[in-house]
PDB file of N, CA and C in Angstrom:
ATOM      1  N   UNK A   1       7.118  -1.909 -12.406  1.00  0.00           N
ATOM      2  CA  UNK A   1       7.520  -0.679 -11.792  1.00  0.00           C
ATOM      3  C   UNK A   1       6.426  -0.181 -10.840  1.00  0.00           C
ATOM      4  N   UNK A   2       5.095  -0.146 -11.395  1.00  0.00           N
ATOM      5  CA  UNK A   2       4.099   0.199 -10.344  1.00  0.00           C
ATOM      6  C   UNK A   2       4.003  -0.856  -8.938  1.00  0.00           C
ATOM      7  N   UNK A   3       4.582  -1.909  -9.442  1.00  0.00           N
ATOM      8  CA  UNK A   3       4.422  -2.657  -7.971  1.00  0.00           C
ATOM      9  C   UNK A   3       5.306  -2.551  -7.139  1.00  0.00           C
ATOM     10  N   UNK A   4       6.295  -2.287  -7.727  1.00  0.00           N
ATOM     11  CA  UNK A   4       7.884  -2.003  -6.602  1.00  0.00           C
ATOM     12  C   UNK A   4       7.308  -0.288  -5.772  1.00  0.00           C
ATOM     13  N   UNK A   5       6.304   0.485  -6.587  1.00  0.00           N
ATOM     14  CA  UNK A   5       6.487   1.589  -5.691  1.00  0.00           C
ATOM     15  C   UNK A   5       4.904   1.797  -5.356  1.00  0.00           C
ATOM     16  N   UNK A   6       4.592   0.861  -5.446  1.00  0.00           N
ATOM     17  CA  UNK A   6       3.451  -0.070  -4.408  1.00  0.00           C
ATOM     18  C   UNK A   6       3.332  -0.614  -3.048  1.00  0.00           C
ATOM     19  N   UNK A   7       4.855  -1.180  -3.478  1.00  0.00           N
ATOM     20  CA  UNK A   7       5.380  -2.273  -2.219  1.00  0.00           C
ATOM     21  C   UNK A   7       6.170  -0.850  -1.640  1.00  0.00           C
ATOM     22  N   UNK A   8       6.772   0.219  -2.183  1.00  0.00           N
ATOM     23  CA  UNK A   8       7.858   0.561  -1.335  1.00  0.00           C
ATOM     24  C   UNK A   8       6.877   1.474  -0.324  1.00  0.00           C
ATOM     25  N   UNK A   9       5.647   2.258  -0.973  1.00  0.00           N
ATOM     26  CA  UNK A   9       4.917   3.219  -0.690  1.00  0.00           C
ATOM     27  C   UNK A   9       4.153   2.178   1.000  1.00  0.00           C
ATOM     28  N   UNK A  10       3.668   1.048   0.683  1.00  0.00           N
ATOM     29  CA  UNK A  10       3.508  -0.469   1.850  1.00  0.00           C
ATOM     30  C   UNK A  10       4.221   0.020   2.879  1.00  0.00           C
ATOM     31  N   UNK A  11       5.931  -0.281   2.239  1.00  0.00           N
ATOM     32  CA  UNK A  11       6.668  -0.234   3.695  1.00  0.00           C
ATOM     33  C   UNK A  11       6.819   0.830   4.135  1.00  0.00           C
ATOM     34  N   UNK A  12       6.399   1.705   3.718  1.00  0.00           N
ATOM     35  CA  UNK A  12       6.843   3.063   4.214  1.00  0.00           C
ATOM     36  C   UNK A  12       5.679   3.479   5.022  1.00  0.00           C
ATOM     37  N   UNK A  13       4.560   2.919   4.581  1.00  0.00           N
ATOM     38  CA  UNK A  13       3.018   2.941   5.906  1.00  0.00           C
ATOM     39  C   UNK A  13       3.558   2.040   6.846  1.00  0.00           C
ATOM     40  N   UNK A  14       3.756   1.519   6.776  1.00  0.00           N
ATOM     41  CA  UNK A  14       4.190   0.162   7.695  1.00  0.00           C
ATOM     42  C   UNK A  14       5.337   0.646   8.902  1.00  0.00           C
ATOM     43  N   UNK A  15       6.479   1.518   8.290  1.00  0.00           N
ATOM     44  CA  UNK A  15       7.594   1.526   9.099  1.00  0.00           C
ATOM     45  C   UNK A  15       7.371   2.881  10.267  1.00  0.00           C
ATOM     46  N   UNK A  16       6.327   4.095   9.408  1.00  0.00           N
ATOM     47  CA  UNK A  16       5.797   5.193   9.642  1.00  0.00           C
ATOM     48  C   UNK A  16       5.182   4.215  11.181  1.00  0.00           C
ATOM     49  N   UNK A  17       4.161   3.421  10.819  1.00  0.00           N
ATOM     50  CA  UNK A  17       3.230   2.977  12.385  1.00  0.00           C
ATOM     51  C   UNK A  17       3.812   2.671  13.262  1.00  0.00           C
ATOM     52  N   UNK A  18       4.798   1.557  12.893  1.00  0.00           N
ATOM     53  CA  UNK A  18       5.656   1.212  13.749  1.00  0.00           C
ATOM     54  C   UNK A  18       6.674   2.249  14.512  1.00  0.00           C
ATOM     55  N   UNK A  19       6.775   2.968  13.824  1.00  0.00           N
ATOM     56  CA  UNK A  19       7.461   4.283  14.754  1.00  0.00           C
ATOM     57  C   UNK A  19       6.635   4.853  15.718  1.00  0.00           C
ATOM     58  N   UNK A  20       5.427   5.387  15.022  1.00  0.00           N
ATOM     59  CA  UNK A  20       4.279   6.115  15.877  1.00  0.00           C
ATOM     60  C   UNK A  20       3.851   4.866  17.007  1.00  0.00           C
ATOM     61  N   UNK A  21       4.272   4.085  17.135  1.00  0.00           N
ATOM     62  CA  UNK A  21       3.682   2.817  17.544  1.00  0.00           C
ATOM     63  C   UNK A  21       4.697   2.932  19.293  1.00  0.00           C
ATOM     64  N   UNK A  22       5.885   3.173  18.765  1.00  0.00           N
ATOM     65  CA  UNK A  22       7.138   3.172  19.301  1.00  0.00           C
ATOM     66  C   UNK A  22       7.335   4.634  20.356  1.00  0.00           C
ATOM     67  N   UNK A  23       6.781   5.446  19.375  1.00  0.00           N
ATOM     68  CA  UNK A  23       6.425   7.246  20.581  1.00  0.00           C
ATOM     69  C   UNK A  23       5.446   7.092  21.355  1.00  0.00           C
ATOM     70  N   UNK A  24       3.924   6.141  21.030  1.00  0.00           N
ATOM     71  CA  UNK A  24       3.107   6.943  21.783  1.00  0.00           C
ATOM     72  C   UNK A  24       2.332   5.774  22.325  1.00  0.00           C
ATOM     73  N   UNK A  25       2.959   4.600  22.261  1.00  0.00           N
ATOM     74  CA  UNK A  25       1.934   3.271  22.059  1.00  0.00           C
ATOM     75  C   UNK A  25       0.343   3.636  22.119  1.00  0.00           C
ATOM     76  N   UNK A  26       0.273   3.731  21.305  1.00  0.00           N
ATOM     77  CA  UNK A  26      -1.023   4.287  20.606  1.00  0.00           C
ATOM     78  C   UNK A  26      -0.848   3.433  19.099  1.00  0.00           C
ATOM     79  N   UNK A  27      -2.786   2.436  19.294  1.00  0.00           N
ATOM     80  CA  UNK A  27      -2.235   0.929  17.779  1.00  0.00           C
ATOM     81  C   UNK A  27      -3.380   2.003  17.072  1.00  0.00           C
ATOM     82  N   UNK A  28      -4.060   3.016  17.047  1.00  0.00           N
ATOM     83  CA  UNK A  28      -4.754   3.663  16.124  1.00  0.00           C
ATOM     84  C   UNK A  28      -4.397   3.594  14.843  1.00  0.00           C
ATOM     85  N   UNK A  29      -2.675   4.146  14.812  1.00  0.00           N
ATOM     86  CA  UNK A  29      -2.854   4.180  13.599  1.00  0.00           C
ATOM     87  C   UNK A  29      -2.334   2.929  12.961  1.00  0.00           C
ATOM     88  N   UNK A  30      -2.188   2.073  13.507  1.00  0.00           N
ATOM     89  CA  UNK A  30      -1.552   0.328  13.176  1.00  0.00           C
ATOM     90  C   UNK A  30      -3.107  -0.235  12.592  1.00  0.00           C
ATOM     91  N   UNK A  31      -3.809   0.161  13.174  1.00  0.00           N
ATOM     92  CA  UNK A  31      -5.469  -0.372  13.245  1.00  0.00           C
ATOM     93  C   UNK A  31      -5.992   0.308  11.602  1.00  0.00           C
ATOM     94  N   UNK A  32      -5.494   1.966  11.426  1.00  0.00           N
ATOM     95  CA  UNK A  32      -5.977   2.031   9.629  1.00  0.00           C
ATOM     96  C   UNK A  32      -4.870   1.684   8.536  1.00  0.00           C
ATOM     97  N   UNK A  33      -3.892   1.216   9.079  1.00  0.00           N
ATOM     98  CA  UNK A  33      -2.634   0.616   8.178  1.00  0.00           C
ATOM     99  C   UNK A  33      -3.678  -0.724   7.646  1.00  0.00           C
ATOM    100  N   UNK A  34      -3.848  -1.192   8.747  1.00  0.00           N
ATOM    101  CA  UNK A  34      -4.081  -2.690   8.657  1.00  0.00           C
ATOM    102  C   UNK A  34      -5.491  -2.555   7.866  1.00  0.00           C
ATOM    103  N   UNK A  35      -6.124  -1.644   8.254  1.00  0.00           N
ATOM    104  CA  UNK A  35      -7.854  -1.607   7.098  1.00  0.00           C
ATOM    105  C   UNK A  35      -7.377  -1.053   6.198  1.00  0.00           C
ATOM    106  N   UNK A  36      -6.551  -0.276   6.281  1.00  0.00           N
ATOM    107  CA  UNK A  36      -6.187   0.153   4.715  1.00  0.00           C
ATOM    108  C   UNK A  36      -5.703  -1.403   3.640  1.00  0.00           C
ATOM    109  N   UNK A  37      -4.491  -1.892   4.233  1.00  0.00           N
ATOM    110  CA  UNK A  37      -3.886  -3.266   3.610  1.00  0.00           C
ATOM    111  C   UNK A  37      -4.985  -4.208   3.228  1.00  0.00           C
ATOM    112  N   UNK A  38      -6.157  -4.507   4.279  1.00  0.00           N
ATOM    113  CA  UNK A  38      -6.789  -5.399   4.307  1.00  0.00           C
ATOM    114  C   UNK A  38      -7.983  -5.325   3.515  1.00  0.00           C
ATOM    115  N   UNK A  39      -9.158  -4.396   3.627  1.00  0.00           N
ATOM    116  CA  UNK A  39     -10.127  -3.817   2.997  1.00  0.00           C
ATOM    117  C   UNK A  39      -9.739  -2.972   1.539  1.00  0.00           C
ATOM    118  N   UNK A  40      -9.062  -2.048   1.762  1.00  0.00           N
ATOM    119  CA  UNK A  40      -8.898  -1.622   0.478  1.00  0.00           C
ATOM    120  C   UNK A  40      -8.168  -2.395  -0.940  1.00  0.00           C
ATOM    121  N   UNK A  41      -7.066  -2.079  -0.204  1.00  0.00           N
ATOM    122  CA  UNK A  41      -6.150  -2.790  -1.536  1.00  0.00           C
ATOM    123  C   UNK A  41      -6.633  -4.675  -1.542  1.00  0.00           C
ATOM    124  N   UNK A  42      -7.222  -5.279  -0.552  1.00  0.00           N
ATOM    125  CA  UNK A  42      -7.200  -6.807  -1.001  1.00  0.00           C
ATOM    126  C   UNK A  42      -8.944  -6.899  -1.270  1.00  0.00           C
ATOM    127  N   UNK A  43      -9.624  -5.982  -1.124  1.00  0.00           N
ATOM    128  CA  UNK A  43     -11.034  -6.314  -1.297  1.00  0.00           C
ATOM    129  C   UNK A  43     -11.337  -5.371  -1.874  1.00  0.00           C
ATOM    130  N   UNK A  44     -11.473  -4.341  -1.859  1.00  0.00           N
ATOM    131  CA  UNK A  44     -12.095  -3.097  -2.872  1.00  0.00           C
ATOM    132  C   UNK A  44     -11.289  -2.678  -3.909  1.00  0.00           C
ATOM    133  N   UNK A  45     -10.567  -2.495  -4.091  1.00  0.00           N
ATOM    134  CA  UNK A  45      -9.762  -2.375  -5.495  1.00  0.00           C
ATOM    135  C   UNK A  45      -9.953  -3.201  -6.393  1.00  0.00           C
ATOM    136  N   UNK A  46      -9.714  -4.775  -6.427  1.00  0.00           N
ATOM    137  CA  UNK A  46     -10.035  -6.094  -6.410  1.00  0.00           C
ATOM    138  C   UNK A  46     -11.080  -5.862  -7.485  1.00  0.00           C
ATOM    139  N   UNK A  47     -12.189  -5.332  -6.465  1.00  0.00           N
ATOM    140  CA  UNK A  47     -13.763  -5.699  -6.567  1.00  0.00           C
ATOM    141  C   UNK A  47     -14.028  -4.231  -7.684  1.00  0.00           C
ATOM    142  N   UNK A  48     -13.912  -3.366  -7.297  1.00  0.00           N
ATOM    143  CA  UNK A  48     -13.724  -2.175  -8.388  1.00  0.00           C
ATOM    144  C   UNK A  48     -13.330  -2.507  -9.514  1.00  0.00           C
ATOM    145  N   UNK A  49     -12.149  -3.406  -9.739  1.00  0.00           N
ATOM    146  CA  UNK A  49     -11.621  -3.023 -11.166  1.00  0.00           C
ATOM    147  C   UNK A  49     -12.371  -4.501 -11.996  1.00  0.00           C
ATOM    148  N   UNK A  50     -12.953  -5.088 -11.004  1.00  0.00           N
ATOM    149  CA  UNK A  50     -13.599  -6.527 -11.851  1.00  0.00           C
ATOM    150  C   UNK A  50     -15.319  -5.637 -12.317  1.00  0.00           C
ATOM    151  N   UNK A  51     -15.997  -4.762 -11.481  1.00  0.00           N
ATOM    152  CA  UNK A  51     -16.984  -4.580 -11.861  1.00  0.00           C
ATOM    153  C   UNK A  51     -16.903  -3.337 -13.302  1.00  0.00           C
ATOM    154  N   UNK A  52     -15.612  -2.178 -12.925  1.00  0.00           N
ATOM    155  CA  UNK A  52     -15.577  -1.649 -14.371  1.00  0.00           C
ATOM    156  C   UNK A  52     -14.698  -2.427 -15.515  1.00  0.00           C
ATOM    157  N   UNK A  53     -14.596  -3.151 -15.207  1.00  0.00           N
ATOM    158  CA  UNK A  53     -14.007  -4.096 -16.522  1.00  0.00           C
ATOM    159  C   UNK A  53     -12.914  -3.392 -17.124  1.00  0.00           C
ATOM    160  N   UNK A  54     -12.800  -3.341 -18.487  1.00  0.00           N
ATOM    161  CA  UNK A  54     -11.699  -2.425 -19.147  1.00  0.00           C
ATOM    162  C   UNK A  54     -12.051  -1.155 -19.028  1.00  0.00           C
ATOM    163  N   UNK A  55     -13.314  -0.547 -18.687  1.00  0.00           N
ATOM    164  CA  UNK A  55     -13.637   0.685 -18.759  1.00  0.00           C
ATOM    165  C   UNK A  55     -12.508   1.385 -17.435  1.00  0.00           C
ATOM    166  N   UNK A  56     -11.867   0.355 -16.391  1.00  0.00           N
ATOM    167  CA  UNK A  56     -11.265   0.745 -15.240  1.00  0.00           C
ATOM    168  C   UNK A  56      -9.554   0.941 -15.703  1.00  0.00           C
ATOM    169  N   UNK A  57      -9.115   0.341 -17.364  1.00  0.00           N
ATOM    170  CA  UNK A  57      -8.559   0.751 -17.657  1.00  0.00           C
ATOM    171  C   UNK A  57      -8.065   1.618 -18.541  1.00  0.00           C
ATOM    172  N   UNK A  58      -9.442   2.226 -19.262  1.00  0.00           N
ATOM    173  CA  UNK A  58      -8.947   4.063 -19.748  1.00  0.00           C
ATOM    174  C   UNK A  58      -8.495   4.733 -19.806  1.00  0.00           C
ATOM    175  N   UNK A  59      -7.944   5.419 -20.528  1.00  0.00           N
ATOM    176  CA  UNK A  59      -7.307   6.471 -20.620  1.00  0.00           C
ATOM    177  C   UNK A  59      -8.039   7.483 -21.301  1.00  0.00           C
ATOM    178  N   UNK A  60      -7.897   8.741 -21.376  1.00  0.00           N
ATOM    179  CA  UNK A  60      -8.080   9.318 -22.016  1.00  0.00           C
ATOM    180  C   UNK A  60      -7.392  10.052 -22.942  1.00  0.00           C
ATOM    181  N   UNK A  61      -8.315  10.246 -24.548  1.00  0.00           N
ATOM    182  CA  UNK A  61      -7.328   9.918 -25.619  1.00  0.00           C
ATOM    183  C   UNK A  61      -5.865  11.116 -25.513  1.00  0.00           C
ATOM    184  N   UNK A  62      -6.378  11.955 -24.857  1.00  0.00           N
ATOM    185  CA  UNK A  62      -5.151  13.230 -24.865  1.00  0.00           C
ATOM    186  C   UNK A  62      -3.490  12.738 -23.915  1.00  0.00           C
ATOM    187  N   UNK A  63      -4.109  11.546 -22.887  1.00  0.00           N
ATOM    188  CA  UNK A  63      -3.169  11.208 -22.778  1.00  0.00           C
ATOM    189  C   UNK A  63      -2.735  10.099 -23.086  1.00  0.00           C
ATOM    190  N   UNK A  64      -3.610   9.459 -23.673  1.00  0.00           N
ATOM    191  CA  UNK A  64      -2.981   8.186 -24.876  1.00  0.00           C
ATOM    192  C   UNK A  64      -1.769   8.773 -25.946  1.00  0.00           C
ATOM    193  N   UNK A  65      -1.742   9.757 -26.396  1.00  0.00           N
ATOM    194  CA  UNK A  65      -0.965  10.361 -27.300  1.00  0.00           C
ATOM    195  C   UNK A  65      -0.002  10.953 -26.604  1.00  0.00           C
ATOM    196  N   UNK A  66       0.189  11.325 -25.344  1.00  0.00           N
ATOM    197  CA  UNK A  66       1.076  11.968 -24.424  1.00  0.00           C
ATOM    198  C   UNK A  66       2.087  10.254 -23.827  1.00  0.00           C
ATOM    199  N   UNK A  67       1.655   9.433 -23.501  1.00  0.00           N
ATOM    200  CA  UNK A  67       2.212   8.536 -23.068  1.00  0.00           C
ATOM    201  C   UNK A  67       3.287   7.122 -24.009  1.00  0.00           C
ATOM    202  N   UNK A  68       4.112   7.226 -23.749  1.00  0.00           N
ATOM    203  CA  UNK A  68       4.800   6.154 -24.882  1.00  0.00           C
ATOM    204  C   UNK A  68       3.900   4.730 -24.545  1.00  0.00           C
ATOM    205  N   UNK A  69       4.581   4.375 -25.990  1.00  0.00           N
ATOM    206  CA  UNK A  69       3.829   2.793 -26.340  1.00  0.00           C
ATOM    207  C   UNK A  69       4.602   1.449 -25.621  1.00  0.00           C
ATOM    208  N   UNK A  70       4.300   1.402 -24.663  1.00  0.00           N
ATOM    209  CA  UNK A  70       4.872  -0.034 -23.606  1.00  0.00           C
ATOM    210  C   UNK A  70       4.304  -1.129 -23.864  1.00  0.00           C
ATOM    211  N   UNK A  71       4.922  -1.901 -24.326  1.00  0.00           N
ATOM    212  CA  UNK A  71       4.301  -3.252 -24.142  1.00  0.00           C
ATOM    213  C   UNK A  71       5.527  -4.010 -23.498  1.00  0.00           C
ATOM    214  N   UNK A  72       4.530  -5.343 -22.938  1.00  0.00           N
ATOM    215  CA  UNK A  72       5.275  -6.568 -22.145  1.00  0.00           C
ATOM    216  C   UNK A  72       4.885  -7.748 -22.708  1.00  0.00           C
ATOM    217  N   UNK A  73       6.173  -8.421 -23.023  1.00  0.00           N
ATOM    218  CA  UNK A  73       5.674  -9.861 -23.808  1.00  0.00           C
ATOM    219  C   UNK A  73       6.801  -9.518 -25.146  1.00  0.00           C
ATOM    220  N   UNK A  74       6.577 -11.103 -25.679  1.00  0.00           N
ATOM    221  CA  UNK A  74       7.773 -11.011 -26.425  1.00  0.00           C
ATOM    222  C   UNK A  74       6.745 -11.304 -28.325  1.00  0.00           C
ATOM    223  N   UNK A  75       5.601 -10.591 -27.787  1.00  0.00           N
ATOM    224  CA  UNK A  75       4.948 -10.312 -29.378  1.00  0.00           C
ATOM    225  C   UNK A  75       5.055  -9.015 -30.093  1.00  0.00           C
TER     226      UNK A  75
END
């Protein structure tokens, strides 16, 4: 579910530039789509969640008890 509104939140930067792209030919903002896609989400996020380890997946306990119990997998 987080990746479908990952991907949808994507196309929706994506379709946004291409419009602005389309009013003003102006690639500015095509140019932080693309550092955003490229640098952030494929290299720093990446690199963030390998250096905090599980600590990057925490919660905190108030909303451990607020959130239902999901699991994936057939154990």
């Amino acid at each position: 579910m987080i990746f479908a509104i990952s991907m949808d939140y994507t196309v929706f930067l994506l379709s946004s530039a291409k419009e602005h792209w389309h009013r003003s030919h102006e690639v500015i903002l095509g140019i932080a789509v693309l550092l955003d896609a490229m640098l952030v989400r494929l290299v720093l996020i990446p690199t963030l969640l390998r250096v905090f380890g599980r600590y990057a997946w925490a919660r905190p306990q108030w909303l451990q008890r607020l959130l239902p119990d999901v699991r994936f997998g057939h154990a």
